[in-house]
PDB file of N, CA and C in Angstrom:
ATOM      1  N   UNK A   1       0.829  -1.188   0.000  1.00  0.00           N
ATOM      2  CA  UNK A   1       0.000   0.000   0.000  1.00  0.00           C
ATOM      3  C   UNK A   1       0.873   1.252   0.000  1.00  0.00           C
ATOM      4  N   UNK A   2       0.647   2.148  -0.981  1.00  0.00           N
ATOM      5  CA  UNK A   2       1.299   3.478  -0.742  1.00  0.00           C
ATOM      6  C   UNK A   2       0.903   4.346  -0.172  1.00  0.00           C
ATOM      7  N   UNK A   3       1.385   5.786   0.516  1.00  0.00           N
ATOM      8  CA  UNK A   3       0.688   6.459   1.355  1.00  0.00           C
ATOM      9  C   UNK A   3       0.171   7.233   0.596  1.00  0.00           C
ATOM     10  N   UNK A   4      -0.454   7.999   0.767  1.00  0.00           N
ATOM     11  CA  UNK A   4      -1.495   9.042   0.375  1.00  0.00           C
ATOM     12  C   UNK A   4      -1.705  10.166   1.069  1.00  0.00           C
ATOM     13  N   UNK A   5      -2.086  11.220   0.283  1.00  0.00           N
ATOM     14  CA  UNK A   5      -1.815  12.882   0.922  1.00  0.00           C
ATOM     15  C   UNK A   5      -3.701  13.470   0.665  1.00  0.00           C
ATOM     16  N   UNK A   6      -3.850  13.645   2.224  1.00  0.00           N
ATOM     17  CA  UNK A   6      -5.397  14.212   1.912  1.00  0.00           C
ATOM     18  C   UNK A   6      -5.095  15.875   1.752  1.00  0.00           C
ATOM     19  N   UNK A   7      -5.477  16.936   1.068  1.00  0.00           N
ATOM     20  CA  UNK A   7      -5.551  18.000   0.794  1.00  0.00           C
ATOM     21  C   UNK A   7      -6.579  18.541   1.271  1.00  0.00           C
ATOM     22  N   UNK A   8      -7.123  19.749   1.872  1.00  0.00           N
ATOM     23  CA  UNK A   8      -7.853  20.592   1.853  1.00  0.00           C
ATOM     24  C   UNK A   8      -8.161  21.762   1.777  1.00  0.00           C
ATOM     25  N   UNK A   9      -8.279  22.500   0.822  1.00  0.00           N
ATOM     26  CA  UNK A   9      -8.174  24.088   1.025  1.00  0.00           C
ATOM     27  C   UNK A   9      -9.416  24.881   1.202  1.00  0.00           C
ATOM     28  N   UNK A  10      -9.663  25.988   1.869  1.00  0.00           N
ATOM     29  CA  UNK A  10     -10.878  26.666   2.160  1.00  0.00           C
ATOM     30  C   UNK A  10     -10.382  28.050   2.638  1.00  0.00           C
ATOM     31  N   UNK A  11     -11.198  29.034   2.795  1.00  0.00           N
ATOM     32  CA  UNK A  11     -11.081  29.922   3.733  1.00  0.00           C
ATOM     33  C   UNK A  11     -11.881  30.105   4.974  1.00  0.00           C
ATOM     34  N   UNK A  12     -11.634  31.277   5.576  1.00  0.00           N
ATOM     35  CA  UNK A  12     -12.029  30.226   7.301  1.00  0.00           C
ATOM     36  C   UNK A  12     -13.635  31.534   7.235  1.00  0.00           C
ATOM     37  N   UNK A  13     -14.343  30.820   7.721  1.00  0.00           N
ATOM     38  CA  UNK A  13     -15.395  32.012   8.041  1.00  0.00           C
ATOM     39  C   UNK A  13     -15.343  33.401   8.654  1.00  0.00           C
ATOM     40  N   UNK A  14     -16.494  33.980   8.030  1.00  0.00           N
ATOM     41  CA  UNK A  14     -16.120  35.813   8.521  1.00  0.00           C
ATOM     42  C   UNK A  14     -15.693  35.823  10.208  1.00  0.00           C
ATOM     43  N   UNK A  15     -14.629  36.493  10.152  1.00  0.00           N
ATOM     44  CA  UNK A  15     -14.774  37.037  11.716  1.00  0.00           C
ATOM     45  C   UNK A  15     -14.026  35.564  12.602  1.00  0.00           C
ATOM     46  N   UNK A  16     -13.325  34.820  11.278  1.00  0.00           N
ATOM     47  CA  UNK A  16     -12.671  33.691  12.171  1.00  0.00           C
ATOM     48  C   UNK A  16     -11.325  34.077  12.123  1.00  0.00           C
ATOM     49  N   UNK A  17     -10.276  33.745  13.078  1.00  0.00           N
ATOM     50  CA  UNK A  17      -8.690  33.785  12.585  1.00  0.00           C
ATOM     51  C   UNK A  17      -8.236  32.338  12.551  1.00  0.00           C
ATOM     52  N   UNK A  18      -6.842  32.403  12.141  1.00  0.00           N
ATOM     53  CA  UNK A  18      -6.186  30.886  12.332  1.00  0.00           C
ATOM     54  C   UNK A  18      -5.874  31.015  13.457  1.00  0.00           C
ATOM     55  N   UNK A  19      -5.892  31.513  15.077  1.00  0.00           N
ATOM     56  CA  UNK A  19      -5.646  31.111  16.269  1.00  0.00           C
ATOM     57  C   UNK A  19      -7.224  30.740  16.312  1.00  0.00           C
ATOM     58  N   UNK A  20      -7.963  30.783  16.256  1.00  0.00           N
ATOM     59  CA  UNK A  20      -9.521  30.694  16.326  1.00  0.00           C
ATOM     60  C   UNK A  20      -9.451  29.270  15.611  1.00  0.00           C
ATOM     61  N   UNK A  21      -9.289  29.523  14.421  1.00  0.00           N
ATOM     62  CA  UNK A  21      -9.358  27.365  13.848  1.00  0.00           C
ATOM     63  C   UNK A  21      -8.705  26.798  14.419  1.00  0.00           C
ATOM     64  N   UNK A  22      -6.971  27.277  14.869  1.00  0.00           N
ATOM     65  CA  UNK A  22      -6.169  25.887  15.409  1.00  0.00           C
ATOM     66  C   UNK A  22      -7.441  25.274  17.115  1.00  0.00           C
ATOM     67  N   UNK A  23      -7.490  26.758  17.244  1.00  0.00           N
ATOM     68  CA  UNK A  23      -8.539  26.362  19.016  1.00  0.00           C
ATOM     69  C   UNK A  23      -9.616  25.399  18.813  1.00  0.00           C
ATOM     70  N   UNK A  24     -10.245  25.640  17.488  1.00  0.00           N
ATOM     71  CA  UNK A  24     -11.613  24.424  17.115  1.00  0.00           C
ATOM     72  C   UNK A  24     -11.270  23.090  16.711  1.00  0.00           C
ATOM     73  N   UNK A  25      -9.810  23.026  16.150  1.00  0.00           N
ATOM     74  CA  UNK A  25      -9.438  21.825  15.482  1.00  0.00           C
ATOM     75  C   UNK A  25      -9.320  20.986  16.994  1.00  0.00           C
ATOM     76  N   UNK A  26      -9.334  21.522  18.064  1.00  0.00           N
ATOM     77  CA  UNK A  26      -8.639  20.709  19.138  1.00  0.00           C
ATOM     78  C   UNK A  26      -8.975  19.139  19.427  1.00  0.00           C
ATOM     79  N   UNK A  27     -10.534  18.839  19.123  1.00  0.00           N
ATOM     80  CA  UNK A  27     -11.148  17.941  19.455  1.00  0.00           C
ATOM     81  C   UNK A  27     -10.725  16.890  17.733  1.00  0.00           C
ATOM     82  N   UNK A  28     -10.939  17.791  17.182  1.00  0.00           N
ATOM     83  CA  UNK A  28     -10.315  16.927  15.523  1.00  0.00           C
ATOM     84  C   UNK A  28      -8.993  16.412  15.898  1.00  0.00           C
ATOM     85  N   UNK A  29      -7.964  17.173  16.130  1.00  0.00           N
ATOM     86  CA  UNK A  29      -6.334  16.498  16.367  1.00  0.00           C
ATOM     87  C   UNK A  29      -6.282  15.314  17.080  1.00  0.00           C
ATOM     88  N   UNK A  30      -7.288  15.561  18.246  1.00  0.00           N
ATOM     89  CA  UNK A  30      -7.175  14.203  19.123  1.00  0.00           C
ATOM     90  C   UNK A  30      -7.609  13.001  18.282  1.00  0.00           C
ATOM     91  N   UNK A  31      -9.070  13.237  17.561  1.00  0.00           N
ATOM     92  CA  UNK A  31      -9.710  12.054  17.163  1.00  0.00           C
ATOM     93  C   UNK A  31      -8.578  11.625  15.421  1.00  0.00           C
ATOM     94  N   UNK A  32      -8.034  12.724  15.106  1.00  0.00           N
ATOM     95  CA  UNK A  32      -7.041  12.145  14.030  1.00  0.00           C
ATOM     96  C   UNK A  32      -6.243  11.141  14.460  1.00  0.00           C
ATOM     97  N   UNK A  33      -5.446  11.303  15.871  1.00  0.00           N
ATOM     98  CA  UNK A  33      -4.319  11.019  16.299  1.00  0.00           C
ATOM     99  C   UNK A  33      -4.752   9.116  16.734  1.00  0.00           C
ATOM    100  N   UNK A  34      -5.970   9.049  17.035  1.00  0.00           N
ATOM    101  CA  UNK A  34      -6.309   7.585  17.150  1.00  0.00           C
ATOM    102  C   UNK A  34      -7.051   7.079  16.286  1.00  0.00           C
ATOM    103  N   UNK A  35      -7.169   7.577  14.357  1.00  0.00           N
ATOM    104  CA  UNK A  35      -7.139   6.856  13.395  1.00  0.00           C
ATOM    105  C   UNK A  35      -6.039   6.379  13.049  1.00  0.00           C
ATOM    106  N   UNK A  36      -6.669   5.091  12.571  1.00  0.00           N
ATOM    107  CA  UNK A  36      -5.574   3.804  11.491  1.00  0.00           C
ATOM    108  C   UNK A  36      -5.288   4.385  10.517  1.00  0.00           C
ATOM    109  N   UNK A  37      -4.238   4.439  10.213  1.00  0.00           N
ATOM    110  CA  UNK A  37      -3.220   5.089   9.584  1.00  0.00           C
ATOM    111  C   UNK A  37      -2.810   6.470   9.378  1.00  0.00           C
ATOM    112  N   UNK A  38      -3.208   6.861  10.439  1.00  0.00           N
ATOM    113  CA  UNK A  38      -2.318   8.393  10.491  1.00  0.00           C
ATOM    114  C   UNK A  38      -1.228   8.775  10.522  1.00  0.00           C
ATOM    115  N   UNK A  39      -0.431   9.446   9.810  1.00  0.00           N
ATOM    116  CA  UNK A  39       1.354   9.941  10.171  1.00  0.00           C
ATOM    117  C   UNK A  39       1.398  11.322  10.587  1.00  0.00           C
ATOM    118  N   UNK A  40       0.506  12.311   9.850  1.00  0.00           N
ATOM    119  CA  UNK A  40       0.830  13.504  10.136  1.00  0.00           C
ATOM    120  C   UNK A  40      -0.069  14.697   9.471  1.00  0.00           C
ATOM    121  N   UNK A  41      -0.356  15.899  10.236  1.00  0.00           N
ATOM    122  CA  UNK A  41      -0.844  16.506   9.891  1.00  0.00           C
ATOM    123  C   UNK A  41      -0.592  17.911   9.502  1.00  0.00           C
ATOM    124  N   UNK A  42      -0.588  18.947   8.890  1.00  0.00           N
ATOM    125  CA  UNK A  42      -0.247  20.476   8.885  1.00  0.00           C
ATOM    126  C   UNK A  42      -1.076  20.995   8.079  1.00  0.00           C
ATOM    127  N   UNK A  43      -1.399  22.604   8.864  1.00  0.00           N
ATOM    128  CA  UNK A  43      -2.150  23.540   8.353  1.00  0.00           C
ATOM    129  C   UNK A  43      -1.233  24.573   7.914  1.00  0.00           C
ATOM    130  N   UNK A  44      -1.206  25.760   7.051  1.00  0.00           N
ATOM    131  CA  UNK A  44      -0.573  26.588   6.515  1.00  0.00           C
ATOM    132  C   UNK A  44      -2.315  27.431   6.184  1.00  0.00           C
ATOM    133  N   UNK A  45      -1.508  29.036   6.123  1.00  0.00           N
ATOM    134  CA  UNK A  45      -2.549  29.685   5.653  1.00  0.00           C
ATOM    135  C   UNK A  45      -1.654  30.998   4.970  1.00  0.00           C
ATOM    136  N   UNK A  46      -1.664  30.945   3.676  1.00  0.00           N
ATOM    137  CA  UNK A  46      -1.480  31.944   2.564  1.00  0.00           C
ATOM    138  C   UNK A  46      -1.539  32.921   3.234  1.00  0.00           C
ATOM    139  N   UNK A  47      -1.046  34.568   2.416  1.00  0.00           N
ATOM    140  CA  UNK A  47      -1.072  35.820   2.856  1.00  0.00           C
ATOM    141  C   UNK A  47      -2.698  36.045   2.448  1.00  0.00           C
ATOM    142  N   UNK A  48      -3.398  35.455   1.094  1.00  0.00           N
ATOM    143  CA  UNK A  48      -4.670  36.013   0.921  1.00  0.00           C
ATOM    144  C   UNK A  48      -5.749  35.228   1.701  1.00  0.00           C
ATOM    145  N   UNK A  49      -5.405  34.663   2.007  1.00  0.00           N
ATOM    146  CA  UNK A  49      -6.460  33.761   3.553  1.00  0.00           C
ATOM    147  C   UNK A  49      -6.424  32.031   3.187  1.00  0.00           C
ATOM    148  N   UNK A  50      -6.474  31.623   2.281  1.00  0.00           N
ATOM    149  CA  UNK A  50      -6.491  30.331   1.773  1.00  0.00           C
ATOM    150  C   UNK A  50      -5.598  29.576   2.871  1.00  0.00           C
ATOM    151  N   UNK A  51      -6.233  28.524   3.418  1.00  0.00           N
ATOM    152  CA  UNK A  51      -6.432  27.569   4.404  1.00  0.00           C
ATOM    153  C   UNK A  51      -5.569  26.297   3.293  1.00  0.00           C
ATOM    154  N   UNK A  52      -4.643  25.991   3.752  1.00  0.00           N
ATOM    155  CA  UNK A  52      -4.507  24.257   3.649  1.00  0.00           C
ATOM    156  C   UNK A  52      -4.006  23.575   4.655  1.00  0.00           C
ATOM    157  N   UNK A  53      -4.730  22.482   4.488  1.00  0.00           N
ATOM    158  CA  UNK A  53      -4.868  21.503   5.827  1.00  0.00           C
ATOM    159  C   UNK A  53      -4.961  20.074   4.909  1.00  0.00           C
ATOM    160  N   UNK A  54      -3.473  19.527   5.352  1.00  0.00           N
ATOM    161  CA  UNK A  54      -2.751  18.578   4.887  1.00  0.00           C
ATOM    162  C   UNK A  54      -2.397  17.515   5.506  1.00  0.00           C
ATOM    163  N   UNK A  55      -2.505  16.483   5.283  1.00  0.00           N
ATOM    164  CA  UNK A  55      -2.734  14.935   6.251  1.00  0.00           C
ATOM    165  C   UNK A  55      -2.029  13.900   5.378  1.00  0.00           C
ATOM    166  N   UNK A  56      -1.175  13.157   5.935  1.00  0.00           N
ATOM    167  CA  UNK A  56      -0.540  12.159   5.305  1.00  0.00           C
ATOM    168  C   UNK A  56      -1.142  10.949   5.980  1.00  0.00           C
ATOM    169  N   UNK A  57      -1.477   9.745   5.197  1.00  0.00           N
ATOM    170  CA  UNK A  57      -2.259   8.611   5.780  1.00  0.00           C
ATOM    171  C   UNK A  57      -1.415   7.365   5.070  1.00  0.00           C
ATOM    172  N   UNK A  58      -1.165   6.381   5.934  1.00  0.00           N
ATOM    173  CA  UNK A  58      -0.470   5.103   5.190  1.00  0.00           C
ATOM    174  C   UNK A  58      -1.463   4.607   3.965  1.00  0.00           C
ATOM    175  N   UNK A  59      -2.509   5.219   3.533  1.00  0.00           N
ATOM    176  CA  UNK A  59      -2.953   4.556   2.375  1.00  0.00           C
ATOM    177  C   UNK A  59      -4.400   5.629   2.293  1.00  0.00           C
ATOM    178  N   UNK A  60      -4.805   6.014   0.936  1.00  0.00           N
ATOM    179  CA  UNK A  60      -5.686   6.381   0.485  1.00  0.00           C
ATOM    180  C   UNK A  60      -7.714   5.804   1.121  1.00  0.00           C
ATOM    181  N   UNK A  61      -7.299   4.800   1.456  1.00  0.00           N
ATOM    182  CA  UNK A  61      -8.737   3.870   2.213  1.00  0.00           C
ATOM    183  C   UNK A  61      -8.402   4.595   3.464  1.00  0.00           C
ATOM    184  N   UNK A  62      -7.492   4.862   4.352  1.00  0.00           N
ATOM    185  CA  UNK A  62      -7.369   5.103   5.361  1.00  0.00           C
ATOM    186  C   UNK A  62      -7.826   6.858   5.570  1.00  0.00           C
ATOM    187  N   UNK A  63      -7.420   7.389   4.566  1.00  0.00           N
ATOM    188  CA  UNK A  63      -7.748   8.695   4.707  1.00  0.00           C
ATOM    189  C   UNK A  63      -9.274   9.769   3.939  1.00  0.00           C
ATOM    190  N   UNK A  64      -9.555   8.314   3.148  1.00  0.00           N
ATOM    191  CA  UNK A  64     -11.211   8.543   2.613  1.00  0.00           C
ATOM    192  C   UNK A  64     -12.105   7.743   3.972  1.00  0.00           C
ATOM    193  N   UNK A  65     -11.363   7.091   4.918  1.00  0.00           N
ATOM    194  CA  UNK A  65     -12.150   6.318   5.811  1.00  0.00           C
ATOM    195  C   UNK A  65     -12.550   7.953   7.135  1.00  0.00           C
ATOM    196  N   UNK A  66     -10.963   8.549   6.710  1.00  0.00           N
ATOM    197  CA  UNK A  66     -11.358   9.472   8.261  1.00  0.00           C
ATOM    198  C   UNK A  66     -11.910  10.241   7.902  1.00  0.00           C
ATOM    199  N   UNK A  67     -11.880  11.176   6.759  1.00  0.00           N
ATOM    200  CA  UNK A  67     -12.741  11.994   6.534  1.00  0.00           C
ATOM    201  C   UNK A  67     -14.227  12.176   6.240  1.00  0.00           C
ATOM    202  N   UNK A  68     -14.646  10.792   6.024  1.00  0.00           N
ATOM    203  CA  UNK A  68     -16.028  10.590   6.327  1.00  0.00           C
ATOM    204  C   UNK A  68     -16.311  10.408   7.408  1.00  0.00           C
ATOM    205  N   UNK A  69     -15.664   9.984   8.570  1.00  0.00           N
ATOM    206  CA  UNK A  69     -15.731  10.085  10.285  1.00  0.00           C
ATOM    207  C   UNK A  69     -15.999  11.592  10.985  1.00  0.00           C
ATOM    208  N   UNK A  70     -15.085  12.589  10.088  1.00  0.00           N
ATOM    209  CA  UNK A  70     -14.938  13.637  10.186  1.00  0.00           C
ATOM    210  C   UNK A  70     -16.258  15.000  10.114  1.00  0.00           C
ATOM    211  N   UNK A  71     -16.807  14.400   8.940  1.00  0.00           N
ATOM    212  CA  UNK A  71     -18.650  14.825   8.774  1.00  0.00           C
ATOM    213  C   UNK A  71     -19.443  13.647   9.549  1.00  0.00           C
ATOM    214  N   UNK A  72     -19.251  12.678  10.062  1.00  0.00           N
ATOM    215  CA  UNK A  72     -20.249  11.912  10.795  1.00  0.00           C
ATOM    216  C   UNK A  72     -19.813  11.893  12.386  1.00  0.00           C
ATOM    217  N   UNK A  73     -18.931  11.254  12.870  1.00  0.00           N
ATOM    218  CA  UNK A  73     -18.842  11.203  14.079  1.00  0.00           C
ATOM    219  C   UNK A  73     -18.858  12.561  15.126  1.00  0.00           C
ATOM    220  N   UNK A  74     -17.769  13.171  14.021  1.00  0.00           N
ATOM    221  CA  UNK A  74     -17.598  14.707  14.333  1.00  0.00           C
ATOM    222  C   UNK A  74     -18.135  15.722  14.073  1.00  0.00           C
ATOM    223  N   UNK A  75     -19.492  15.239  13.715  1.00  0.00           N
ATOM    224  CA  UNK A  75     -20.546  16.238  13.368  1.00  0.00           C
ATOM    225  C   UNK A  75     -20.498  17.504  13.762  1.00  0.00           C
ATOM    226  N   UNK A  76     -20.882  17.452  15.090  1.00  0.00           N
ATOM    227  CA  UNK A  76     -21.025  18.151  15.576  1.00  0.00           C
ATOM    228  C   UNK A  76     -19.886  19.368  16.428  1.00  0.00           C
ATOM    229  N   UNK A  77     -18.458  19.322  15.802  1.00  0.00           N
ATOM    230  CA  UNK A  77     -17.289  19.943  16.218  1.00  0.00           C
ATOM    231  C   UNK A  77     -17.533  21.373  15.864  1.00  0.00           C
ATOM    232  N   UNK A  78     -16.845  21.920  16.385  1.00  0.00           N
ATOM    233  CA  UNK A  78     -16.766  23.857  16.368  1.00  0.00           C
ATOM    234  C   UNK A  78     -16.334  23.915  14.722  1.00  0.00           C
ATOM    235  N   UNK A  79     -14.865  23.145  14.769  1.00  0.00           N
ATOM    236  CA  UNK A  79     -14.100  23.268  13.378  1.00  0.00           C
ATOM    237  C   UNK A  79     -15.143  23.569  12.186  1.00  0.00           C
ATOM    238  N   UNK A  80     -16.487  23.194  12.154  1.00  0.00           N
ATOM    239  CA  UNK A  80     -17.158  23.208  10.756  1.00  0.00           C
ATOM    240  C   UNK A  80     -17.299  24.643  10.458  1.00  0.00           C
ATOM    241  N   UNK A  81     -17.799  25.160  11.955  1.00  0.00           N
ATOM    242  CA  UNK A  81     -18.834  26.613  12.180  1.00  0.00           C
ATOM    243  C   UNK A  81     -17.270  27.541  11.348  1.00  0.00           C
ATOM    244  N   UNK A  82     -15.729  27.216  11.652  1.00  0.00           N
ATOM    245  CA  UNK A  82     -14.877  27.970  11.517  1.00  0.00           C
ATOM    246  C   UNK A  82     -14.547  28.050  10.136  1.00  0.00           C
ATOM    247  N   UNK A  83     -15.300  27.054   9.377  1.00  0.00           N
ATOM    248  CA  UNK A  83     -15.166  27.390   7.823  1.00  0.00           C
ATOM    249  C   UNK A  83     -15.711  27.792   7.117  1.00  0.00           C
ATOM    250  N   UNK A  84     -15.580  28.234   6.091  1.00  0.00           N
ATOM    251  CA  UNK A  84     -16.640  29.045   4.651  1.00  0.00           C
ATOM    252  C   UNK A  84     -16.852  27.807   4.048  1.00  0.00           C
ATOM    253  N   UNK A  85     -17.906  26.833   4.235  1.00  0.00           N
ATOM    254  CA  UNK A  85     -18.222  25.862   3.121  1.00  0.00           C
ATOM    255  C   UNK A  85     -18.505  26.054   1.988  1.00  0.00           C
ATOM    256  N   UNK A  86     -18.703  27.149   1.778  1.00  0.00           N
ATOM    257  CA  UNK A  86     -18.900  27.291   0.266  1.00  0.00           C
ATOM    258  C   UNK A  86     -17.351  27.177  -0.287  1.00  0.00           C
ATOM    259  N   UNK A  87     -15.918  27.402   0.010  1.00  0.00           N
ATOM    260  CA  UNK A  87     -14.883  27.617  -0.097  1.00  0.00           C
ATOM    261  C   UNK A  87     -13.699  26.337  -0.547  1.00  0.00           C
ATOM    262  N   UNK A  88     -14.380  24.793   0.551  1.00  0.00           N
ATOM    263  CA  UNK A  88     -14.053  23.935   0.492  1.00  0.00           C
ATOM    264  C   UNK A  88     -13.323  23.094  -0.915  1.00  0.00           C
ATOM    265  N   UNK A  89     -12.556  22.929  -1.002  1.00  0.00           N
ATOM    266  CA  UNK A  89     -12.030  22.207  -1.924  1.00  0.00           C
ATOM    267  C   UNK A  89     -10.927  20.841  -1.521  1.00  0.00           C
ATOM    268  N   UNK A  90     -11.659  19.555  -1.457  1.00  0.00           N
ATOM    269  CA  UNK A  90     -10.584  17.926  -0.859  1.00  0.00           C
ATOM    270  C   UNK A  90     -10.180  17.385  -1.625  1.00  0.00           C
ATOM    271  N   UNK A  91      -9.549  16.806  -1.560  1.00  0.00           N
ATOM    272  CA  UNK A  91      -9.262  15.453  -2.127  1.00  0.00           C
ATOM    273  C   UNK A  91      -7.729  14.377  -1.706  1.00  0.00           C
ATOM    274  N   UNK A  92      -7.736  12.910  -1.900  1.00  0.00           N
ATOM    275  CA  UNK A  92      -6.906  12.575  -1.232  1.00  0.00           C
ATOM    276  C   UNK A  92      -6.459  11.796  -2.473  1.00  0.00           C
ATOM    277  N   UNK A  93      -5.007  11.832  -2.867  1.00  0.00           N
ATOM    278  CA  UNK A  93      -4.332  11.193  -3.506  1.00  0.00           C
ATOM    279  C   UNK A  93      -3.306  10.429  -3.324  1.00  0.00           C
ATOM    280  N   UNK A  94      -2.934   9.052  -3.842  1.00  0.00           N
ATOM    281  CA  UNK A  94      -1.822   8.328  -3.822  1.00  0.00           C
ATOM    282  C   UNK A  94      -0.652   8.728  -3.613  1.00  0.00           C
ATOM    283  N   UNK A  95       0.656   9.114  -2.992  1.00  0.00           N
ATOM    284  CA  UNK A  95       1.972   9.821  -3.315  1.00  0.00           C
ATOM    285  C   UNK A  95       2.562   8.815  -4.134  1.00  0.00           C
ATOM    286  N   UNK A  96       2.870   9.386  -4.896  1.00  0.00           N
ATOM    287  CA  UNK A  96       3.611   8.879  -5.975  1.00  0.00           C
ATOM    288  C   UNK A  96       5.308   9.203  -5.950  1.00  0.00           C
ATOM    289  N   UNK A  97       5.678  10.256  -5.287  1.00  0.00           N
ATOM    290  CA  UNK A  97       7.262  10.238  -4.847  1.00  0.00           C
ATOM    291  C   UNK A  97       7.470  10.883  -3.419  1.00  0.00           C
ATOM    292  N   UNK A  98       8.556  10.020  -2.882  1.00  0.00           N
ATOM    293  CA  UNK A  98       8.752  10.255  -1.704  1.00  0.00           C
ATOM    294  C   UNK A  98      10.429  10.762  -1.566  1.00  0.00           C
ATOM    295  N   UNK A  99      10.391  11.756  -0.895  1.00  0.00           N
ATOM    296  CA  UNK A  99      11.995  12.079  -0.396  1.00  0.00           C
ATOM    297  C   UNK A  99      12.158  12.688   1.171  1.00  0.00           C
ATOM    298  N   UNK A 100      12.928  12.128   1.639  1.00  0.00           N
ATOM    299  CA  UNK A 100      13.024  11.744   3.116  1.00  0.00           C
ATOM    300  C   UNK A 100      14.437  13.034   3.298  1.00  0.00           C
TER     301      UNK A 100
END
């Protein structure tokens, strides 16, 4: 199995900052940290506001598995209220090269 890179980019809702999302993600980091196959996670946010929030998973099943956990289990987390859904843009792909 190869690993795979989940992507997400968005901007964060009116009147939100990125100390305001990292504070909502809090309950997300934990529940990432005890999915199957997690390695790692990072957020970055552009000078024009654009949000990416980047997840490395030992395999593509593993990281289409959490992010549907992510709208179901975690329904109900702050993190949603902190985004512009209209903004959202995912997807998780195979890595195809690795350098260490």
């Amino acid at each position: 199995m190869a690993e795979a890179m989940e992507i997400t980019t968005f901007h964060l809702a009116k009147g939100v900052t990125m100390k305001d999302f990292v504070a909502a993600n809090v309950d997300v980091d934990a529940w990432l940290k005890q999915q199957s196959g997690f390695i790692l996670r990072r957020i970055s946010q552009r000078a024009d506001g654009l949000v990416t929030d980047m997840l490395l998973w030992k395999s593509a099943r593993d990281g289409e598995r959490a992010a549907n956990g992510i709208v179901t289990e975690l329904a109900n987390s702050p993190v949603h209220g902190a985004i512009d859904q209209s903004t959202v843009d995912w997807s998780v792909a195979v890595c195809r090269h690795r350098l260490n």
